[in-house]
Every structure is written in C-alpha cells, then in structure tokens.
Protein backbone atom coordinates (compact mmCIF):
# COMPACT_ATOMS: atom_id res chain seq x y z
CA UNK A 1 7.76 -101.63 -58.59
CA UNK A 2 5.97 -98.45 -58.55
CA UNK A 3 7.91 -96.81 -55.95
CA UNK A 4 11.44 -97.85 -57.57
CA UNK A 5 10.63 -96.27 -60.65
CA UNK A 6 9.54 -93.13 -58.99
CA UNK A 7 13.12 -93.13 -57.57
CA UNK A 8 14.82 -93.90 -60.48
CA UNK A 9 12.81 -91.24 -62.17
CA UNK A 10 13.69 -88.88 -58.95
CA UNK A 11 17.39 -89.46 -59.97
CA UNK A 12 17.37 -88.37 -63.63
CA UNK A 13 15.39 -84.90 -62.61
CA UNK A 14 17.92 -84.02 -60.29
CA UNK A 15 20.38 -85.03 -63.05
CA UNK A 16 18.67 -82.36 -65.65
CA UNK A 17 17.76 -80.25 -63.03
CA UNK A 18 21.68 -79.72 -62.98
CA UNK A 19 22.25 -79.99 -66.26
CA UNK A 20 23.12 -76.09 -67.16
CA UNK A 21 24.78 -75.38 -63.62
CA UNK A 22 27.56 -78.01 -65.13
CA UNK A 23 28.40 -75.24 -67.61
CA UNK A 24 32.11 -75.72 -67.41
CA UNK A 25 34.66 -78.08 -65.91
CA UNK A 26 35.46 -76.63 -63.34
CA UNK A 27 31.31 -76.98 -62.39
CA UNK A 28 31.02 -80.38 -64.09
CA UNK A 29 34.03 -82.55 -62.41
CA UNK A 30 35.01 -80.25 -59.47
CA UNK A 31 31.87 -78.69 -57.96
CA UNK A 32 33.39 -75.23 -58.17
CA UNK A 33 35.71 -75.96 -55.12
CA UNK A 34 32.77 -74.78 -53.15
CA UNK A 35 32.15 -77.82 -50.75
CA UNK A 36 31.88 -78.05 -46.84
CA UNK A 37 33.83 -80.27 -45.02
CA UNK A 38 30.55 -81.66 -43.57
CA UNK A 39 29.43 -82.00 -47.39
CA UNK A 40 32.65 -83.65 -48.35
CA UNK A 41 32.35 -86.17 -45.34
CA UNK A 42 28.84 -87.41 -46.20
CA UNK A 43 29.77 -87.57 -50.13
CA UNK A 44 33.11 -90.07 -49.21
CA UNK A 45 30.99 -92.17 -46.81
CA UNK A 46 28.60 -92.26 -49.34
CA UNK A 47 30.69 -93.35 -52.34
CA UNK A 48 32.75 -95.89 -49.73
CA UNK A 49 29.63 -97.18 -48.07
CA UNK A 50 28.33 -98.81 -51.34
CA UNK A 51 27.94 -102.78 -52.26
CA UNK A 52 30.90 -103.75 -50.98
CA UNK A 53 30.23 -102.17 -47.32
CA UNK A 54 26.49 -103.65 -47.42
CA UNK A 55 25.65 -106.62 -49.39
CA UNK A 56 29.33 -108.26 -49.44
CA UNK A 57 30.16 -107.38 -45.45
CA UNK A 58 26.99 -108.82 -44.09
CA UNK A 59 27.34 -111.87 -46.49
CA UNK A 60 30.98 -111.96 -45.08
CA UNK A 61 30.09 -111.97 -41.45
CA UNK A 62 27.78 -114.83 -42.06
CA UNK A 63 29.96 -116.86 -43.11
CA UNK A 64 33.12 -116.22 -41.56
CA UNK A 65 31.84 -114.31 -38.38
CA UNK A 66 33.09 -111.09 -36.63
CA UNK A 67 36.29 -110.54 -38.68
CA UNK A 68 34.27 -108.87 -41.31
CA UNK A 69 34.59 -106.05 -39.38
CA UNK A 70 38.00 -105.12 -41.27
CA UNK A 71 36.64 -104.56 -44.83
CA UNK A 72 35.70 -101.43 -44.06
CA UNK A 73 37.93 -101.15 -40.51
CA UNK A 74 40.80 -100.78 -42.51
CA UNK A 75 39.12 -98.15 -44.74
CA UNK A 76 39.05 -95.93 -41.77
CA UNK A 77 42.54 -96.96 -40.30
CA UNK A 78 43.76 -95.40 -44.32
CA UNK A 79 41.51 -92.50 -44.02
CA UNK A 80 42.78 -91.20 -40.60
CA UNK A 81 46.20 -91.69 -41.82
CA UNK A 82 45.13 -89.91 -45.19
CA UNK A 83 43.65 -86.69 -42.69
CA UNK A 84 47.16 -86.76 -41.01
CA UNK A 85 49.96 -86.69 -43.97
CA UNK A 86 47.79 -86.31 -47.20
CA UNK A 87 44.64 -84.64 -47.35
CA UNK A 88 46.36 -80.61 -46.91
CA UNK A 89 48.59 -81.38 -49.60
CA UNK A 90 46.24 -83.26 -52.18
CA UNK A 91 43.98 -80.54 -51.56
CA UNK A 92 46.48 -77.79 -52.15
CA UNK A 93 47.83 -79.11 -55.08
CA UNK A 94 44.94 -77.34 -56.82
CA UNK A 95 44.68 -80.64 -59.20
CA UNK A 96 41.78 -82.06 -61.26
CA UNK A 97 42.30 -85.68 -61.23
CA UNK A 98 44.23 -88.47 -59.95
CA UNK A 99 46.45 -88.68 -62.30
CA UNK A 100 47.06 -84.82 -62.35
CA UNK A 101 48.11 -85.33 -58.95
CA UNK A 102 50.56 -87.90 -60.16
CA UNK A 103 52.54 -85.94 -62.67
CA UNK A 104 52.94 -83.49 -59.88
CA UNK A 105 54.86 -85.30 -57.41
CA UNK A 106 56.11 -88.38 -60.05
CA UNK A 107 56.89 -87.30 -63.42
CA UNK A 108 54.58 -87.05 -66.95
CA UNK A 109 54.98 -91.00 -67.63
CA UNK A 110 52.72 -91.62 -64.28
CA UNK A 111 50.23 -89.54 -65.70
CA UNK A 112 49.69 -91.85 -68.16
CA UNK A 113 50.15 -95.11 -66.24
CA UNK A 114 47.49 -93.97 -63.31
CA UNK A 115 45.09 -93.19 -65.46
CA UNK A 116 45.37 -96.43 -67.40
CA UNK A 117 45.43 -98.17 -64.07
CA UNK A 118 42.65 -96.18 -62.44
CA UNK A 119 40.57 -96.30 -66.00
CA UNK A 120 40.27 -100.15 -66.14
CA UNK A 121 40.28 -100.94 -62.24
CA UNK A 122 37.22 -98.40 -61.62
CA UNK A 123 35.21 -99.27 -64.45
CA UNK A 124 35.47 -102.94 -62.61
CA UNK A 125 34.66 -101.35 -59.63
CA UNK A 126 31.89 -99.79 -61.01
CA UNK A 127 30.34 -103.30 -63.03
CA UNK A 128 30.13 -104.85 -58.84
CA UNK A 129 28.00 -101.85 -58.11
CA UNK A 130 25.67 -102.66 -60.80
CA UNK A 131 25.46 -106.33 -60.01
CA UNK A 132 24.50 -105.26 -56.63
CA UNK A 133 21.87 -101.95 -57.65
CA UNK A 134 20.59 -105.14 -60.07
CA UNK A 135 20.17 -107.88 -56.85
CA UNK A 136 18.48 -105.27 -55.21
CA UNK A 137 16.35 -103.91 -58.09
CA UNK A 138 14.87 -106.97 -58.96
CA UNK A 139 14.21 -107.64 -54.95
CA UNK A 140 11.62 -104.60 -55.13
CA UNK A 141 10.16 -104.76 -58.60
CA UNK A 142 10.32 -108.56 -59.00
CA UNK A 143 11.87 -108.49 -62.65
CA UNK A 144 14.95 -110.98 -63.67
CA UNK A 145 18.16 -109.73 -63.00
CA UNK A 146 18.83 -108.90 -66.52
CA UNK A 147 16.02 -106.54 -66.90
CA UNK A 148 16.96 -105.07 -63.93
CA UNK A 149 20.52 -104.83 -64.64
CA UNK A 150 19.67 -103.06 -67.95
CA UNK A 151 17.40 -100.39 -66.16
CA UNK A 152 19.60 -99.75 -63.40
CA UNK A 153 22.64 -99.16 -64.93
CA UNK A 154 21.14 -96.80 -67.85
CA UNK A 155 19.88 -94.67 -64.55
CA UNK A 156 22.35 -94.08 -62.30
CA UNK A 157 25.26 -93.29 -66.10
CA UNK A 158 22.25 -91.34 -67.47
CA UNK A 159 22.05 -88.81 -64.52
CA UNK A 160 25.89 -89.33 -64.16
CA UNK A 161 26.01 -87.95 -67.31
CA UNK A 162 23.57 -85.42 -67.06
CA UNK A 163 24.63 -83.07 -63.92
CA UNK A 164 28.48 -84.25 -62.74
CA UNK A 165 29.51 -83.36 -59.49
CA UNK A 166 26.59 -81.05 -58.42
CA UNK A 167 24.07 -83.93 -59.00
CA UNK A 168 26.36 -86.60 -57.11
CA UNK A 169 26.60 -84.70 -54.45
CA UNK A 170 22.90 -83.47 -54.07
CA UNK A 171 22.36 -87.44 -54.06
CA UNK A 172 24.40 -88.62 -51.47
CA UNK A 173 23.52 -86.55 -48.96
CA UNK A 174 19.75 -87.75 -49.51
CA UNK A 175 21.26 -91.26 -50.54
CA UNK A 176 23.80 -91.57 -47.17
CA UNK A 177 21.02 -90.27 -44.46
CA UNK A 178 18.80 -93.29 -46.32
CA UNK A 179 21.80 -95.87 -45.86
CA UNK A 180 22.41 -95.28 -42.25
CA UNK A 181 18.57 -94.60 -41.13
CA UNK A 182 17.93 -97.73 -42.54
CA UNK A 183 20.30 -100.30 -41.24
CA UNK A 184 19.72 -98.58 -37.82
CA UNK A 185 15.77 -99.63 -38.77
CA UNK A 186 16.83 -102.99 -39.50
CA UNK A 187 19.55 -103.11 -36.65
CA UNK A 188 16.71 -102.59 -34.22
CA UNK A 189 14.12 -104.88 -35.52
CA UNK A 190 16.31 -107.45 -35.48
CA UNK A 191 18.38 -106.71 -32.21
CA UNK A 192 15.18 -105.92 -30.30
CA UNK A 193 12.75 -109.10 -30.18
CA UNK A 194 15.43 -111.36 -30.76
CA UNK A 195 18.81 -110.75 -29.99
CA UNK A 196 21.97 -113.19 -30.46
CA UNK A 197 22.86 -114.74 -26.67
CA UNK A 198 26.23 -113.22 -25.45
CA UNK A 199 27.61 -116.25 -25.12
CA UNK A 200 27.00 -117.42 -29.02
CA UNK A 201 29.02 -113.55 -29.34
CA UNK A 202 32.80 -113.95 -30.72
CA UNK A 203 34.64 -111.06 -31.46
CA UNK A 204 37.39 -112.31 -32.46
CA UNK A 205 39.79 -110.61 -35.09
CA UNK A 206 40.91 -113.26 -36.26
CA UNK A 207 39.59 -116.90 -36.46
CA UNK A 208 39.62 -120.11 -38.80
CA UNK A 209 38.10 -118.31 -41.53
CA UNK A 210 39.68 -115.71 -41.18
CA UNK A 211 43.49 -115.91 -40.51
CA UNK A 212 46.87 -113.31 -40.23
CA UNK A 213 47.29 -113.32 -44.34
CA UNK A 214 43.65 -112.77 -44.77
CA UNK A 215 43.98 -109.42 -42.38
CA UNK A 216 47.41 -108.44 -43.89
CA UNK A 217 45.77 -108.52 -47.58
CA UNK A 218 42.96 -106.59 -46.21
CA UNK A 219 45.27 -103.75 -44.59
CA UNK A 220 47.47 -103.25 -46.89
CA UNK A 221 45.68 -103.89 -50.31
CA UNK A 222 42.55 -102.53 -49.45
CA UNK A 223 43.41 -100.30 -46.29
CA UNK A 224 46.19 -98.66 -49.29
CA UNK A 225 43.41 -98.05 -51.62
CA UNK A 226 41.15 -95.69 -49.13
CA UNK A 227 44.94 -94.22 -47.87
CA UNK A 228 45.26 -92.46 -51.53
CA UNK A 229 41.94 -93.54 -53.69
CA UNK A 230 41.31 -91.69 -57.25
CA UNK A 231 37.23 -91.52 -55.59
CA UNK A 232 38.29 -90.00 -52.40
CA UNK A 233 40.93 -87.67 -53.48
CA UNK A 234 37.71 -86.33 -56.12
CA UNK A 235 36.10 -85.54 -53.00
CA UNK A 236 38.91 -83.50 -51.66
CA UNK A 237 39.66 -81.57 -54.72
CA UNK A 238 35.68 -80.02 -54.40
CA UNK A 239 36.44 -78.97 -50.76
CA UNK A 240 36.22 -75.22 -50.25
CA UNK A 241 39.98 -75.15 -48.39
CA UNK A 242 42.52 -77.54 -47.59
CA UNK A 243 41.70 -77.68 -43.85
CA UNK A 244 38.04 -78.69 -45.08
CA UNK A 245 39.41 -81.27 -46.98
CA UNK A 246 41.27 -82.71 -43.99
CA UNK A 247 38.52 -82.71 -41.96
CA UNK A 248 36.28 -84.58 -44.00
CA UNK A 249 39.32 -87.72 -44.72
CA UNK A 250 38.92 -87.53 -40.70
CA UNK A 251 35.17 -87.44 -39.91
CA UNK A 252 34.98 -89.75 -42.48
CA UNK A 253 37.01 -92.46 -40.77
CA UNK A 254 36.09 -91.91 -37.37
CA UNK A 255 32.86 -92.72 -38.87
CA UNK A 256 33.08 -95.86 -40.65
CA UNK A 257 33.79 -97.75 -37.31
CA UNK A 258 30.83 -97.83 -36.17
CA UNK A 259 29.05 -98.36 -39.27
CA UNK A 260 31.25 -101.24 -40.05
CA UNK A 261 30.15 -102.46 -36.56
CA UNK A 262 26.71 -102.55 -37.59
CA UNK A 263 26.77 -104.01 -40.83
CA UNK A 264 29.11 -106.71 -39.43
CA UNK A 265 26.16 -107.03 -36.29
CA UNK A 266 23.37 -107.67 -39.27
CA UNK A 267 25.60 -110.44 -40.57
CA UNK A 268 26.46 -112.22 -37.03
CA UNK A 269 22.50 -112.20 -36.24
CA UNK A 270 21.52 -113.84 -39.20
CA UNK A 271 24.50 -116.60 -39.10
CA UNK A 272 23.11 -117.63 -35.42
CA UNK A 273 19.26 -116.94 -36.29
CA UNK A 274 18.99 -117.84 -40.33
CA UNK A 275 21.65 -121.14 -40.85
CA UNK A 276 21.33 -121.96 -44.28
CA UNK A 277 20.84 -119.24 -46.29
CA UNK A 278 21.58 -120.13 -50.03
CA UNK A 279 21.30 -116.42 -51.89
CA UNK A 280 22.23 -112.71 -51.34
CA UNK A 281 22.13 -112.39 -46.77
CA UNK A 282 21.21 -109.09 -46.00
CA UNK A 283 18.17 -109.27 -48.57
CA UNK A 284 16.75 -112.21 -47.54
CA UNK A 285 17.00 -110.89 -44.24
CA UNK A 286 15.58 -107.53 -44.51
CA UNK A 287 12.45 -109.48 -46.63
CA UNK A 288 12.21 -111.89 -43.43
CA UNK A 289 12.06 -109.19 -41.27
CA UNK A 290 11.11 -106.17 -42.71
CA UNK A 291 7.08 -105.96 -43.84
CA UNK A 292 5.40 -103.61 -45.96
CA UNK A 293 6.50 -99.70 -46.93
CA UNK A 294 9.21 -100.76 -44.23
CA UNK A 295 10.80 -103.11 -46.27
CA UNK A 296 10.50 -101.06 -49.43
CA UNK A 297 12.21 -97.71 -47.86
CA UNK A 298 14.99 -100.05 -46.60
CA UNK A 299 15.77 -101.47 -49.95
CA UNK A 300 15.52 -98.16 -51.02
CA UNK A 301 18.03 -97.08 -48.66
CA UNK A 302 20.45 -99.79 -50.45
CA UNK A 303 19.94 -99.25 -53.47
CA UNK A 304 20.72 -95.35 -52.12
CA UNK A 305 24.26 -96.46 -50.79
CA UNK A 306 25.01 -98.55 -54.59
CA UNK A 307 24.56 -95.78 -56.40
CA UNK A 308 26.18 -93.67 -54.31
CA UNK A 309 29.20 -95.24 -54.91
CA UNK A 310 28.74 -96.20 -58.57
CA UNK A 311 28.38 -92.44 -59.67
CA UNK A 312 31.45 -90.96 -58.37
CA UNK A 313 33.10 -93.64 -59.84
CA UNK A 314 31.76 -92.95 -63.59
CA UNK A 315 32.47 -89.41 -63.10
CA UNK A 316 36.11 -90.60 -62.16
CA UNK A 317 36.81 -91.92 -65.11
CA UNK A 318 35.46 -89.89 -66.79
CA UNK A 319 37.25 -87.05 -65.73
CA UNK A 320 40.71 -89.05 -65.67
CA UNK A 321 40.06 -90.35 -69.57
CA UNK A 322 39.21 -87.08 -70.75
CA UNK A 323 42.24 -84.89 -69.58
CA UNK A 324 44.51 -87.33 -68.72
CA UNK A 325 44.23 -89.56 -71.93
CA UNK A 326 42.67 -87.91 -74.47
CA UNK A 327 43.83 -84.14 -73.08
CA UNK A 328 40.71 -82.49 -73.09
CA UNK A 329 38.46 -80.68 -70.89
CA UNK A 330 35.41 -80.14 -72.29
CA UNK A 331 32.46 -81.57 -70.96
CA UNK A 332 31.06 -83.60 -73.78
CA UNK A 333 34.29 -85.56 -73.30
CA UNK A 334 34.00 -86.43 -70.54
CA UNK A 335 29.86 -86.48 -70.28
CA UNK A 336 30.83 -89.22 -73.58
CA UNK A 337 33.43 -91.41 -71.69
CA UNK A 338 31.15 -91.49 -68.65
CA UNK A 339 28.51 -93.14 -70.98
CA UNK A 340 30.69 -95.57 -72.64
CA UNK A 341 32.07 -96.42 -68.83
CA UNK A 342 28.59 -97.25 -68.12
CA UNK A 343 28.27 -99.44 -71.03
CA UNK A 344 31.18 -101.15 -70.43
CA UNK A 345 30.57 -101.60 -66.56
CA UNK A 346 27.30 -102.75 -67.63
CA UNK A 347 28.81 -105.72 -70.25
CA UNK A 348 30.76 -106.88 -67.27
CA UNK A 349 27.82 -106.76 -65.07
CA UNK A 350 26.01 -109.08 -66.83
CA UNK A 351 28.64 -111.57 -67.21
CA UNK A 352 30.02 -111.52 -63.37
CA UNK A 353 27.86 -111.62 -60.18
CA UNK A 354 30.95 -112.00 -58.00
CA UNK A 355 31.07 -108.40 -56.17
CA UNK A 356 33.62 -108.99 -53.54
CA UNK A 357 35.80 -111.13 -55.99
CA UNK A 358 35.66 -108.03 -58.81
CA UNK A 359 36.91 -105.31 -55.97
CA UNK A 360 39.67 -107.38 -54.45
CA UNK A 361 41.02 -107.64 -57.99
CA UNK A 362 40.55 -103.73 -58.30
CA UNK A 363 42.04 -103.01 -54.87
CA UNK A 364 45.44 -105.49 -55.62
CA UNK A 365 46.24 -104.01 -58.94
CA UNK A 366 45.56 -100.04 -57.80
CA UNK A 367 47.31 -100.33 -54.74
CA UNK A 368 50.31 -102.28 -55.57
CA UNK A 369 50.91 -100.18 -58.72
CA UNK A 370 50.23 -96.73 -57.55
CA UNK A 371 49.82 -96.08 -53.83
CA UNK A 372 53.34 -96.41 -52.70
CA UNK A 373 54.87 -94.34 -55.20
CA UNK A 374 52.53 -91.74 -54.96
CA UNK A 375 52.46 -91.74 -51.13
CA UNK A 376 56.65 -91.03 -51.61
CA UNK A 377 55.82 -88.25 -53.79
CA UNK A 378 53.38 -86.59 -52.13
CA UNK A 379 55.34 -86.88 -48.44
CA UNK A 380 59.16 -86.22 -50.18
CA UNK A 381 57.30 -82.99 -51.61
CA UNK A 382 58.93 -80.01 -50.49
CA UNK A 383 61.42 -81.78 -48.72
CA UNK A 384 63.66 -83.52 -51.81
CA UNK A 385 62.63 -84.18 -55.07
CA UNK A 386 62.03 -88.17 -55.77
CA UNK A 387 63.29 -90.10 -58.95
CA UNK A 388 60.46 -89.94 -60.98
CA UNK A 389 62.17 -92.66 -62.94
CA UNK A 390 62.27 -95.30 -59.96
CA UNK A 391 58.30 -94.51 -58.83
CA UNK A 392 57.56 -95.16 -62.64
CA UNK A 393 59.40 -98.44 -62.48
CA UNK A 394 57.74 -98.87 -58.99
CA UNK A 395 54.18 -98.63 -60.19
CA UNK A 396 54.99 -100.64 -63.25
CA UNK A 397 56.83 -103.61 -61.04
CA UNK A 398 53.68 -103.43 -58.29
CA UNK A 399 51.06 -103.12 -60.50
CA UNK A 400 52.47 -105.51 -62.65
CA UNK A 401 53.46 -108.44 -60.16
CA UNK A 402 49.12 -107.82 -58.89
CA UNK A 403 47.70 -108.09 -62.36
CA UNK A 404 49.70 -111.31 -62.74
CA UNK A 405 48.22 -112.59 -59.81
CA UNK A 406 44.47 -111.83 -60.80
CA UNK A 407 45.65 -113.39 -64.04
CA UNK A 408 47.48 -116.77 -62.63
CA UNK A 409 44.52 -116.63 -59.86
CA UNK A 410 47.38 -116.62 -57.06
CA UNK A 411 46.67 -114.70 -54.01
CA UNK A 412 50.02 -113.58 -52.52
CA UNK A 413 51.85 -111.81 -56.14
CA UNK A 414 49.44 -109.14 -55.10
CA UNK A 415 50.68 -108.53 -51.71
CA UNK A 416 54.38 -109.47 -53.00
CA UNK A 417 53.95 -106.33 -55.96
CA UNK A 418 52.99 -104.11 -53.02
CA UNK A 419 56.35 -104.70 -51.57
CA UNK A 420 58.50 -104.23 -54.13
CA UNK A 421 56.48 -101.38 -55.26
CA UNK A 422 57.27 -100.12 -51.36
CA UNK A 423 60.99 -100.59 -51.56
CA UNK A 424 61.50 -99.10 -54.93
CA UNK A 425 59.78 -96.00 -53.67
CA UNK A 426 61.35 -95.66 -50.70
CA UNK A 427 64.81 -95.89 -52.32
CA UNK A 428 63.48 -93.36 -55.47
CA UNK A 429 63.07 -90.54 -52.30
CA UNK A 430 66.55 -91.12 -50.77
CA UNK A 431 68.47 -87.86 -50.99
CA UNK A 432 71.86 -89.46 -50.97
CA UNK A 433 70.76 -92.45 -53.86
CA UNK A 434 69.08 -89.46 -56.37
CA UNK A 435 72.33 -87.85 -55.89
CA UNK A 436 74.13 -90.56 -56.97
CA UNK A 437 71.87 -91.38 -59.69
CA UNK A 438 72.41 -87.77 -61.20
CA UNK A 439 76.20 -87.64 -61.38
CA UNK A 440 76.43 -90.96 -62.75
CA UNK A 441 74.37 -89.42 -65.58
C-alpha cells in the first residue's frame, strides 16, 4: 500500500511540477510542437498499450487461445498504413484537435459531429481504464474496488489536469519502459521453469472461438480506429516535423507485434498451466508467480501502462470540448472539462467492470461514423475537393447504424454502418459525381 501511494503521489508532483510550463495552449494541449519522433513513438505505445492491451488480451488468450494476438495485431496493421498515407498530412495540417482536422478536409458540420462522437466514445474509453487502474489498485493495497476506484481516478484527472501534455508525456516514457520491462520479467519467470510443451502450442488465427467475423470486426472496427484515432493523431500534432510524426505512426507499429506476441504468450501459459481461473488472468498470475518487491514493481508497471492510456485520453477531450464545442482555448476550459471527464468516466466506472465490452462499443461507433469519411478527406486533399455534404451524411449513416447496434445489442449493424459509411465516402470524392452534384445546384 505504501509503495502505491508513493506513486500516486509521484504522479501529482510531476503534474505541479508542470503546472506553469502549461502557460498557454499551445504548451498545455500541444507540447509546443517540440517532440522527437522517438518521444512520440513511446507516448502512442504508451497510450495504446493500456487495459485493453494487458488485462483484456491475456484474459482473451485464455480463453479463446492464440487469436488474441489481433487486438492489438490489427492496431499495428492501421498504424503502418497510417505512417504510409496519413501521418505527413495530419501532421502538416498544423491542427489542434481531431475535430479541427475534420473541418479541414470535411466541412464545419463535421466539426461538430466528431467532437460529439469522439467526446462521448473517449470518456467510455476512459471509464475501462479506470476499472482496470481500480482491479489493479486494490491488488497492491488490498482496499475494495470502490475505494480504489475513487483514489485512482481522482489521481491520474488530478495530474491530467494539472500539467497537460508536458506531464503525459514525462509519464509515459517512465510509465512505457515499466510496461515492457515488466512483462519481459514476468515472460521469463514463467517461460523459464515451466514452459508450455510445443505440442499443447496452436497458433492458429483463427479457431472455434475465434472465427472469420470475429477477425473482420477486429480489422476493420478496431484496426480503423488506430488507422485515424483522435489519441494518436494528439500525438502527431506535438511532433517537431511531419517526417517525425511519420516515423513515430511507423516505429510504433512495427512495435506492437511483438508486444502483442507476448501478452498473448502470458495468456496461452496460464490457459495450459492455471485451468480454472475464475477472476482478472494476468493478476492472478503475476501474484502466483511473482513474490515480493517483484510482484509489486510489476503491478506497478500495469498500473504504469493504465494510466498511460487514460491521460491522453482526458486531455483529448478535453481539448476537443473546449475549442471544438464550446470555442475556446483557454486553459481553464479545458483544465475544467478534463475534470468533469474524469468525473464522469469515474460514474461509469463504478457501474461497469466490463473493459473489453466498453471499448468494442467505443471502437464500432468511432470508426463507423468517422474514419471513412475522414480517411476520403484527408487522401482526396490536394487532389479534388470531396462533398462535404455526403461525408457528413456518411458519418451520420455509419455512426448511426453502430450506435444502434450497441443499443439493440446486435453485433453486425456495427460492421454494416462501416460500409455504408465506406461507400458514401468513396462516392462524396468522385470528381465526375461532385461535378454533377454542383450543376444540378
């Protein structure tokens, strides 16, 4: 318990300590456009390799074996493609926000409906990060999840709050070298003394569990949402150049192969070693395995790669609220959204404990609504100009279709608003159709 709250206390120093270099907001929500590429790289994996890439994978593989692999797979296949059409231009845009990006290339009315979109989905997005920081919280200090859930959450929006961009990024350096020095730790203890027989090894992509639609609603929905991603493109807007920026979206997913590959491997060893296992996988197995100030830097190192991931997403919102609803850019706007984020994130914590279930429902809406259209602006740009009219109706018809899915609780209106969403963009950035849709006005 001791230790936790000397990192929780670690996090709101740096927060203050950064508290007057946020002077503006071009300090507070962009990091003065100052950032490395390397810097950028470690701050993406960072935010990406969060709950859903820890907790949720490993509970994944044991249960439905090597195909949770793709989770985070897919996340890289988007990100390479995002290095090789996107990340120059996003970059070069010299935008602020998500939704600044989408006036750009889409018109004034997509403004308003990404922000809306990436408002509600990200605060979700955010509430599974806290149920996981909260699982893992009350793992160390042995409080009830409640309590836990409470303390958490008020640390990781109160330093949020405090510092912006320069304090997220000082983290996840620290908080990303703890996530991947300690599943390597764990990795090895487990891999070492016991390792799984190759012939109890399947690495299959695809299996009972885990069939063609399952893989098709991971690549598209959540493959789309790393491809353009209001939490990555924040990332590339702080890059120092455009080339910087591009090199990060690819480092990035070159690197979140093999990371996937060993989360997935923590998951497959204790499905063949630990049948039976009732409550949260990789904690029971790291307290199994793990002994001592071993087992405490390790959860650590989790609770490193959750916050990670929940902070960029509060500053976000934040950011996207401020200018892009309320038009304003001063940073107790946005340092007061942030905080009400939190609280909100924090109601639905406490009411949900389903993380994957929460981020699939993020993921469907976000990328059916927004990701086609604004992939047609951003690649038509410079070449024609697209009917901003037809993406508006495309996000509206995707996102749309998705949210009625999450609502009716059917799985394939999701993947069926991503391709209408895809057709109605494609047809808003034919030259010969916006030609005829102009002289007919």
């Amino acid at each position: 318990m001791n230790v936790l709250m000397a990192y929780l206390v670690l996090l709101i120093i740096i927060g203050i300590l950064d508290w007057r270099r946020a002077g503006d907001w071009n300090e507070y929500v962009l990091a003065g456009r100052s950032k490395s590429a390397s810097a950028v790289t470690l701050s993406i994996l960072a935010s990406v390799v969060g709950a859903s890439a820890t907790m949720a994978v490993v509970d994944m593989a044991y249960r439905t074996g090597f195909p949770a692999f793709w989770w985070l797979a897919v996340g890289a296949v988007g990100l390479l493609f995002q290095a090789g059409l996107l990340s120059r231009r996003v970059r070069n845009l010299r935008v602020s926000t998500l939704p600044d990006l989408a006036e750009r290339v889409a018109g004034p009315w997509m403004r308003r409906v990404s922000a809306l979109v990436v408002a509600a989905g990200w605060t979700g997005i955010v509430a599974a990060q806290f149920v996981a920081a909260a699982k893992v919280a009350t793992t160390l200090s042995g409080q009830s999840p409640f309590t836990m859930t409470l303390i958490t959450a008020a640390v990781i929006t109160g330093y949020a709050v405090l510092g912006g961009q320069h304090s997220v990024f000082r983290t996840d350096m620290l908080q990303f070298g703890l996530l991947a020095a300690g599943l390597a730790w764990l990795l090895v203890r487990l891999y070492g003394p016991a390792p799984i027989p190759l012939e109890a090894l399947s690495f299959e992509a695809l299996n009972a569990s885990f069939g063609t639609w399952d893989f098709m609603e991971f690549l598209f929905l959540v493959g789309g949402s790393y491809f353009i991603c209001p939490i990555i493109f924040s990332r590339l807007f702080t890059a120092r150049t455009a080339r910087a920026a591009q090199r990060a979206s690819l480092a990035s997913g070159l690197l979140l192969l093999p990371l996937s590959l060993g989360i997935t491997a923590i998951g497959l060893w204790a499905g063949y070693h630990m049948p039976g296992i009732s409550g949260d996988v990789l904690t029971t197995v790291a307290q199994a395995c793990l002994s001592g100030p071993t087992a405490t830097l390790f959860f650590l190192a989790l609770l490193s790669a959750i916050v990670s991931s929940a902070d960029t997403c509060l500053l976000a919102v934040g950011s996207i609220v401020s200018q892009d609803l309320m038009g304003s850019r001063r940073i107790r706007t946005v340092r007061g959204v942030v905080l009400l984020t939190g609280l909100a994130a924090t109601g639905i914590a406490l009411k949900r404990q389903d993380i994957i279930g929460i981020l699939l429902e993020a993921y469907g809406i976000f990328t059916a609504g927004l990701v086609p259209p604004l992939a047609a602006g951003l690649l038509a740009r410079g070449r024609w100009t697209p009917h901003s009219g037809m993406l508006l109706w495309a996000a509206l018809l995707g996102g749309g279709t998705a949210l009625a899915g999450s609502a009716l609780d059917l799985s394939w209106l999701p993947m069926t608003g991503l391709g209408i969403s895809f057709l109605v963009s494609v047809t808003a950035c034919l030259p010969l159709v916006r030609q005829q849709l102009c002289s007919a006005k």
